[in-house]
Protein backbone atom coordinates (compact mmCIF):
# COMPACT_ATOMS: atom_id res chain seq x y z
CA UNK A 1 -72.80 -21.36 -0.86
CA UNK A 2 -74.05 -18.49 1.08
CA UNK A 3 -70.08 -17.94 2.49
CA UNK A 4 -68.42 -17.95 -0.70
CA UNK A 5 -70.65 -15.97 -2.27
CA UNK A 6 -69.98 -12.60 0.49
CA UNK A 7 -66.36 -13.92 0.71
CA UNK A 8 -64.36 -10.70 -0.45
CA UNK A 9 -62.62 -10.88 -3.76
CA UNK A 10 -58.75 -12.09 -3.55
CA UNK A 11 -56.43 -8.45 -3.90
CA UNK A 12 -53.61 -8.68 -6.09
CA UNK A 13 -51.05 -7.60 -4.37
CA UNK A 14 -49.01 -4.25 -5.54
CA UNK A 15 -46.01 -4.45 -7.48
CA UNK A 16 -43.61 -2.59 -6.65
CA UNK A 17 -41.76 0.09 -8.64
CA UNK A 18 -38.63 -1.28 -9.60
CA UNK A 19 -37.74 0.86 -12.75
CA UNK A 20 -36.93 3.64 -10.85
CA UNK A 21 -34.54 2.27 -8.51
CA UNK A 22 -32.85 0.44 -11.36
CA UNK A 23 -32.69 3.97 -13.48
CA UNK A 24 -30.90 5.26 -10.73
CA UNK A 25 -28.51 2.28 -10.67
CA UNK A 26 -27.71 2.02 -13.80
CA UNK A 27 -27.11 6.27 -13.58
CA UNK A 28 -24.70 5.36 -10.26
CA UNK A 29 -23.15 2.77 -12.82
CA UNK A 30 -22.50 4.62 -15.50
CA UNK A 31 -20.90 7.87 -13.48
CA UNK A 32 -18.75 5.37 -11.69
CA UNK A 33 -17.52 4.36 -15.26
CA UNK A 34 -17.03 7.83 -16.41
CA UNK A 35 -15.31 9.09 -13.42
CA UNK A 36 -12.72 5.77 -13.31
CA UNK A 37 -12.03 6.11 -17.06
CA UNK A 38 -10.96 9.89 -16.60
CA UNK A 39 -9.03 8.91 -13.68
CA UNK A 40 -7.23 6.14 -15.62
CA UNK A 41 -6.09 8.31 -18.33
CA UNK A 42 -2.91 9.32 -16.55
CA UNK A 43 -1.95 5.84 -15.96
CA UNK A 44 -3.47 5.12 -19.76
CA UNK A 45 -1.33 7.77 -20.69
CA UNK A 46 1.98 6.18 -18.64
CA UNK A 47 1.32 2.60 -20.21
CA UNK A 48 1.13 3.80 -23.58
CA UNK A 49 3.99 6.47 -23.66
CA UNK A 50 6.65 3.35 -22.77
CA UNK A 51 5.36 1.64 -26.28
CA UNK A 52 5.94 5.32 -27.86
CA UNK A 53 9.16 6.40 -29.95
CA UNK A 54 10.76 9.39 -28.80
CA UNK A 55 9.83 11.48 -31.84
CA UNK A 56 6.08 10.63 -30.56
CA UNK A 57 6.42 10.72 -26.74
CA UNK A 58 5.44 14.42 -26.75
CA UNK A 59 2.43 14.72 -28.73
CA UNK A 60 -0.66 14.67 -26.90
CA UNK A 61 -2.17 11.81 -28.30
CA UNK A 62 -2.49 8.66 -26.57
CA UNK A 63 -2.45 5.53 -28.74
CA UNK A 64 0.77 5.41 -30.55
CA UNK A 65 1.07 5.75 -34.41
CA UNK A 66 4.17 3.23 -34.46
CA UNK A 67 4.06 1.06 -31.41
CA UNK A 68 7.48 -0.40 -30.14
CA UNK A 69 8.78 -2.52 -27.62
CA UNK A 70 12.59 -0.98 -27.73
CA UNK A 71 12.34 1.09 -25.09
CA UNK A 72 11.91 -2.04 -22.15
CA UNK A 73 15.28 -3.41 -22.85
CA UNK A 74 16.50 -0.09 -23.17
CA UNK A 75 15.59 0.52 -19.71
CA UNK A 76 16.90 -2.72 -18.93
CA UNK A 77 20.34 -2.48 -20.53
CA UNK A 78 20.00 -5.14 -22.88
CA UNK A 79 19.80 -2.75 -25.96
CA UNK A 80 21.86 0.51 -26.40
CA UNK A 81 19.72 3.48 -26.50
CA UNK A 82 18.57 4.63 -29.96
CA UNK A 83 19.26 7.97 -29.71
CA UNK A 84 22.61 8.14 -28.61
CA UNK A 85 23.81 4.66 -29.34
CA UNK A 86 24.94 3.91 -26.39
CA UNK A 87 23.87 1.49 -23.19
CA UNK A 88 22.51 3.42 -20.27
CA UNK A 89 24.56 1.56 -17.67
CA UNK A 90 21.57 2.00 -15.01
CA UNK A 91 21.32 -1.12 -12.26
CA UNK A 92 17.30 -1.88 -13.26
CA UNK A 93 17.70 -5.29 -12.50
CA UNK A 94 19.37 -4.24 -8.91
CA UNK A 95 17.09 -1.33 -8.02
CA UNK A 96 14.36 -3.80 -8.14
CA UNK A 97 15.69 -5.78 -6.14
CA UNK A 98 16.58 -2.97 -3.20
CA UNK A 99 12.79 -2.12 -3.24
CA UNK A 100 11.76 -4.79 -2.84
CA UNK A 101 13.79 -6.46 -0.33
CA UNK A 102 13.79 -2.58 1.72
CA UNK A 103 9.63 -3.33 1.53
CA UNK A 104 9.73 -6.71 2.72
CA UNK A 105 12.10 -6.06 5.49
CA UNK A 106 10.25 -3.06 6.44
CA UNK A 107 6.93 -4.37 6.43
CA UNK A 108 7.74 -7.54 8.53
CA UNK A 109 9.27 -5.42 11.27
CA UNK A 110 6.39 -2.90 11.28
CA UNK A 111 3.59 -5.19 11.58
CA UNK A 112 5.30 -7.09 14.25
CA UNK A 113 6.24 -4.37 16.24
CA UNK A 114 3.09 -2.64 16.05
CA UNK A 115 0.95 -6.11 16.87
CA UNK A 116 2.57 -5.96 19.63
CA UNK A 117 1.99 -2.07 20.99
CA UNK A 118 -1.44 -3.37 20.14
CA UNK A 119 -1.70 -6.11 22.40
CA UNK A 120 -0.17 -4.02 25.07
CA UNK A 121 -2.72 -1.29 24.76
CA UNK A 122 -5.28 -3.29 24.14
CA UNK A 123 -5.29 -6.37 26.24
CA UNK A 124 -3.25 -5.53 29.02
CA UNK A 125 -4.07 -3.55 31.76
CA UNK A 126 -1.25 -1.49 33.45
CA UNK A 127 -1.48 2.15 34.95
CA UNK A 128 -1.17 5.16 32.60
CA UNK A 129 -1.96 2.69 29.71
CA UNK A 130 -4.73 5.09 27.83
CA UNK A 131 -2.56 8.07 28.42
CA UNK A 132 0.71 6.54 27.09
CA UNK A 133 -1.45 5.89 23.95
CA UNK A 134 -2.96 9.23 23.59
CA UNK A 135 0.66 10.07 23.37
CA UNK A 136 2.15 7.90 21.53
CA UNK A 137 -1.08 8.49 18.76
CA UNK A 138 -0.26 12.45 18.96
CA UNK A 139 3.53 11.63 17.05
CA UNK A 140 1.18 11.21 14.27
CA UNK A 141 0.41 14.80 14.02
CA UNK A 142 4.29 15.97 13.76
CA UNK A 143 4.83 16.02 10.15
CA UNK A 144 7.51 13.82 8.76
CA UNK A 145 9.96 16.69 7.75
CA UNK A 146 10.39 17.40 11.43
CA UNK A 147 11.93 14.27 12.20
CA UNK A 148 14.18 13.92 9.32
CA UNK A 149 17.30 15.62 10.74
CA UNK A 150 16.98 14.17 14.09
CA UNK A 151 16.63 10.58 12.48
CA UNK A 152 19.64 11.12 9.70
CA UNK A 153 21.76 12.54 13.00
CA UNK A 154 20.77 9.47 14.96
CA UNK A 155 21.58 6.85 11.90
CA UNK A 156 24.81 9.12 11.57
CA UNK A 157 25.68 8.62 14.97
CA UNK A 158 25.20 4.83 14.90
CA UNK A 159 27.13 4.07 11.55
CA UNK A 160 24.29 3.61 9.39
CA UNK A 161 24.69 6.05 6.80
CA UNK A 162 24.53 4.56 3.28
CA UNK A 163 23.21 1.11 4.47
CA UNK A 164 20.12 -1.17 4.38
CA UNK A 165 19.85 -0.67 8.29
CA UNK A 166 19.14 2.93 8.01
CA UNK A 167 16.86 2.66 5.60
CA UNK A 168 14.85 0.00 7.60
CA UNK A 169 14.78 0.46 11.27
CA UNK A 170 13.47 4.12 11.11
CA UNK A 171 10.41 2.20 9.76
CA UNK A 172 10.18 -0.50 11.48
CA UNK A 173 7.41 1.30 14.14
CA UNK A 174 4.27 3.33 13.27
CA UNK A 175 1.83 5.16 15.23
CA UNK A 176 -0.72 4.25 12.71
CA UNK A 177 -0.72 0.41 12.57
CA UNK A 178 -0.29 0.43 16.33
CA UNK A 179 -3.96 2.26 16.10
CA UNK A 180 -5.39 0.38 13.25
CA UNK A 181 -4.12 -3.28 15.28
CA UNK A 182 -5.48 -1.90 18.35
CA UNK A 183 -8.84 -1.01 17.36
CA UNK A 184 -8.98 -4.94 15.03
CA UNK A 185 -8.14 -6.27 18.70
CA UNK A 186 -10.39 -4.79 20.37
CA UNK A 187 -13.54 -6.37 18.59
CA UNK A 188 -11.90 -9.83 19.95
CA UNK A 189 -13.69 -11.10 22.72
CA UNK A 190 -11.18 -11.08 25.99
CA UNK A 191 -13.24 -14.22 26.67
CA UNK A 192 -10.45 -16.18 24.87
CA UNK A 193 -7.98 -14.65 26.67
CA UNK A 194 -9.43 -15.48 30.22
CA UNK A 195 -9.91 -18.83 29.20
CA UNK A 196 -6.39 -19.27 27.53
CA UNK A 197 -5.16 -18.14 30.88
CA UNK A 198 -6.66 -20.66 32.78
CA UNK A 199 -5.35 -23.05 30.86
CA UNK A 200 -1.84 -21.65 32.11
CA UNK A 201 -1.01 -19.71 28.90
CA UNK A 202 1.61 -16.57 29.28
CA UNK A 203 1.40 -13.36 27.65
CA UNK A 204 3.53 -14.61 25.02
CA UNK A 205 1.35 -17.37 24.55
CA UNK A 206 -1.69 -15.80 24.10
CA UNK A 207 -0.57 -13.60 21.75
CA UNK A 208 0.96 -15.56 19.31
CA UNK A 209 -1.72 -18.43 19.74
CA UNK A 210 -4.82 -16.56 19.79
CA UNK A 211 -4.91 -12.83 19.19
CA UNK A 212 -2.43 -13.16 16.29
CA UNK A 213 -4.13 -15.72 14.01
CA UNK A 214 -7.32 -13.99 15.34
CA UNK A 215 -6.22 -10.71 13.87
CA UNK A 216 -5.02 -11.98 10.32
CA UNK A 217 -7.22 -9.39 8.56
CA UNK A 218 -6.17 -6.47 10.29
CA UNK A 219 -2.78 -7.93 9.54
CA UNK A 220 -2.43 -8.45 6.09
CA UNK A 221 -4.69 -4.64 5.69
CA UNK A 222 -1.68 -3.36 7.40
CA UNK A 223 1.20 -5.15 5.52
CA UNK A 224 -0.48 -4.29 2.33
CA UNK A 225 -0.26 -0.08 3.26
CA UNK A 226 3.01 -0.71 4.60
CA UNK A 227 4.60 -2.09 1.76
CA UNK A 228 2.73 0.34 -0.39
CA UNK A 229 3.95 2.82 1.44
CA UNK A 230 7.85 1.59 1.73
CA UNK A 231 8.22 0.64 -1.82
CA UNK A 232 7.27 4.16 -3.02
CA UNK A 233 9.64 5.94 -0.63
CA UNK A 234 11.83 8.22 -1.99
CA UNK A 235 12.89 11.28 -0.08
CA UNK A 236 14.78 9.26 2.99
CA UNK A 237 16.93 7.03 0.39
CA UNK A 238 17.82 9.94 -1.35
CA UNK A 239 19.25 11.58 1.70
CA UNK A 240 20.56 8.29 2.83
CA UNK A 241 21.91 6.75 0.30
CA UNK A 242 25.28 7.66 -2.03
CA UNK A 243 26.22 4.35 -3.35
CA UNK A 244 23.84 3.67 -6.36
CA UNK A 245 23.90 -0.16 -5.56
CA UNK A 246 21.82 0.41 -3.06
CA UNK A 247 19.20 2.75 -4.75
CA UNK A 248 15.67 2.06 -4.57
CA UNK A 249 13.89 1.99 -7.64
CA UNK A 250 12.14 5.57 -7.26
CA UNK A 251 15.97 6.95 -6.17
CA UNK A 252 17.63 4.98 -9.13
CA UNK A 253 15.20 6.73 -11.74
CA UNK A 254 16.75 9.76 -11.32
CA UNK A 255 19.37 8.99 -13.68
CA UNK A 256 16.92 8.64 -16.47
CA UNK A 257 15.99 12.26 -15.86
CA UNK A 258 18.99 13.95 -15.38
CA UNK A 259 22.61 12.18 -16.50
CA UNK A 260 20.98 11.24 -19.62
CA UNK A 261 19.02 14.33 -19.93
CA UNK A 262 14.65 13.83 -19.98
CA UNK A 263 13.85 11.03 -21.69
CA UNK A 264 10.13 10.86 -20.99
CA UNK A 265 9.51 7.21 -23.29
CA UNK A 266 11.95 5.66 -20.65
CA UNK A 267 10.93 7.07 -17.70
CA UNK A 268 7.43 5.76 -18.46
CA UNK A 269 8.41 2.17 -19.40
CA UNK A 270 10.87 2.07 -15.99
CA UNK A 271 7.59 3.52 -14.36
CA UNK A 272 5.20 0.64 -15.67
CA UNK A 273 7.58 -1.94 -14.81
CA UNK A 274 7.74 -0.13 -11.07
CA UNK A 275 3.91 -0.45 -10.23
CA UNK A 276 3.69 -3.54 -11.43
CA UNK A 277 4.35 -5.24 -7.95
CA UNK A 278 1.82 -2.63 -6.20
CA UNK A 279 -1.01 -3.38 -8.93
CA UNK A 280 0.08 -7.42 -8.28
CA UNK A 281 -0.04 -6.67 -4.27
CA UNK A 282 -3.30 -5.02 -3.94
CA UNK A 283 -4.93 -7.26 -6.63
CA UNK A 284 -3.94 -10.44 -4.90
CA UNK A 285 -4.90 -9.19 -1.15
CA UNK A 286 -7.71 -6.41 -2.02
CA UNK A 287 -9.68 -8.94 -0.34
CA UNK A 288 -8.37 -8.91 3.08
CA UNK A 289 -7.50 -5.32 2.64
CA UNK A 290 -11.43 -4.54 2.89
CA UNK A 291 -12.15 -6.97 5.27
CA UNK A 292 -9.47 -6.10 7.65
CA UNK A 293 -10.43 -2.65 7.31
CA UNK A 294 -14.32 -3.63 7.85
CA UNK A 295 -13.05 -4.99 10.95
CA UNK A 296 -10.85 -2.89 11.95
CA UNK A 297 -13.07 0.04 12.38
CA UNK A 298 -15.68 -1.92 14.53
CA UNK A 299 -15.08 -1.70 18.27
CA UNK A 300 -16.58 -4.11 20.79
């Protein structure tokens, strides 16, 4: 009796302040909010001037008084355009087609080619191998303008003026992914590749069979800024290009803004229909995009 009666009395333990962190959360929360809605009014601005009639494109306004659908198969050149009666005669349907394809093509080629630099620079060892890639990282720093006349000389020169090819293989290598696949292969342990090499594996072999499916984040990260990046290219097919079947979308849109004079309601409905297959792209891999990047950026 004598023990429990000097035992100490039980502390409650201290609660913690929560309030305060969640104030400042729900602050973080609520700026976030503010500063994505007033970034999203341009694009608000884009979805709801393609639903606009002309007489309304132009005021300031963003929900339309008189909502319409007319100006998507305008654009589309299944309707003749109300305000001069007459079909546009643009290639919609082909120019979507060109950007994509260009995209695809391009993005295949680049990742593969740049896997590869990776590997080389990253899991092989050969003399001059850092210095080659110090190099080969400074053609990053020459701005793309300064290149332009030697590239359109050297399509020129090979015949591949106003064609897919020219378009395509200037593309086809980057500087950047061979740095972003580098550093993604660098966090792989070169355990595997000793041990794949015992096992009487090549260079090939190891590779395709480990370091590729290995590197899948990295990957698909760079794919998805590659195609970005392609299908929004418009200065080299407009310098490239003269036959208007094989206009990108961002070339071919041109004609909406100049033959036919400015007509802002379907500019913005070709427009929406354009990013649709970047908003589909990075909703459908934003995923890997972050985790490839994650990654990516960790060495060792």
């Amino acid at each position: 009796m004598s023990a429990l009666s000097t035992a100490p009395p039980a502390v409650s333990p201290r609660r913690s302040p929560v309030r305060k962190p969640r104030a400042a959360a729900a602050a973080r929360f609520v700026g976030l909010c503010v500063m994505g809605f007033v970034i999203s009014i341009p694009f608000l601005w884009m979805v709801s001037a393609s639903f606009k009639p002309r007489r309304e494109v132009e005021q300031v306004r963003i929900l339309p008084r008189q909502p319409t659908l007319r100006n998507y198969p305008v654009v589309l050149d299944l309707q003749p355009d109300p305000g001069t009666g007459r079909f546009l005669e643009l290639r919609f349907g082909r120019w979507y087609f060109n950007s994509i394809f260009l995209a695809a093509c391009i993005t295949v080629l680049q990742v593969l080619t740049s896997a590869m630099a990776a590997y080389a620079f990253s899991r092989m060892h050969w003399r001059g191998r850092d210095k080659v890639f110090l190099a080969y990282l400074a053609t990053m720093m020459v701005p793309g303008v300064v290149t332009m006349i030697p590239n359109y000389q050297i399509m020129v020169s090979l015949g591949f003026l106003n064609t897919y090819h020219g378009l395509i293989l200037p593309a086809a290598f980057s500087a950047f992914g061979t740095f972003l696949l580098r550093q993604f292969m660098l966090s792989i342990p070169p355990s595997l590749d000793e041990a794949a090499k015992i096992d009487g594996a090549s260079h090939w072999q190891v590779f395709w069979n480990v370091i590729m499916p290995l590197a899948r984040p990295g990957l698909i990260a760079l794919g998805i800024f590659t195609f970005l990046g392609a299908y929004r290219s418009f200065f080299w097919p407009l310098i490239m290009l003269v036959d208007k079947q094989l206009y990108p979308m961002q070339v071919g849109m041109l004609a909406l803004d100049t033959t036919y004079g400015r007509q802002t309601e379907l500019i913005m409905a070709a427009t929406v229909m354009n990013v649709v297959p970047l908003i589909l792209v990075f909703v459908v891999f934003q995923r890997f995009l972050v985790k490839g990047i994650q990654l990516g950026s960790v060495k060792g």
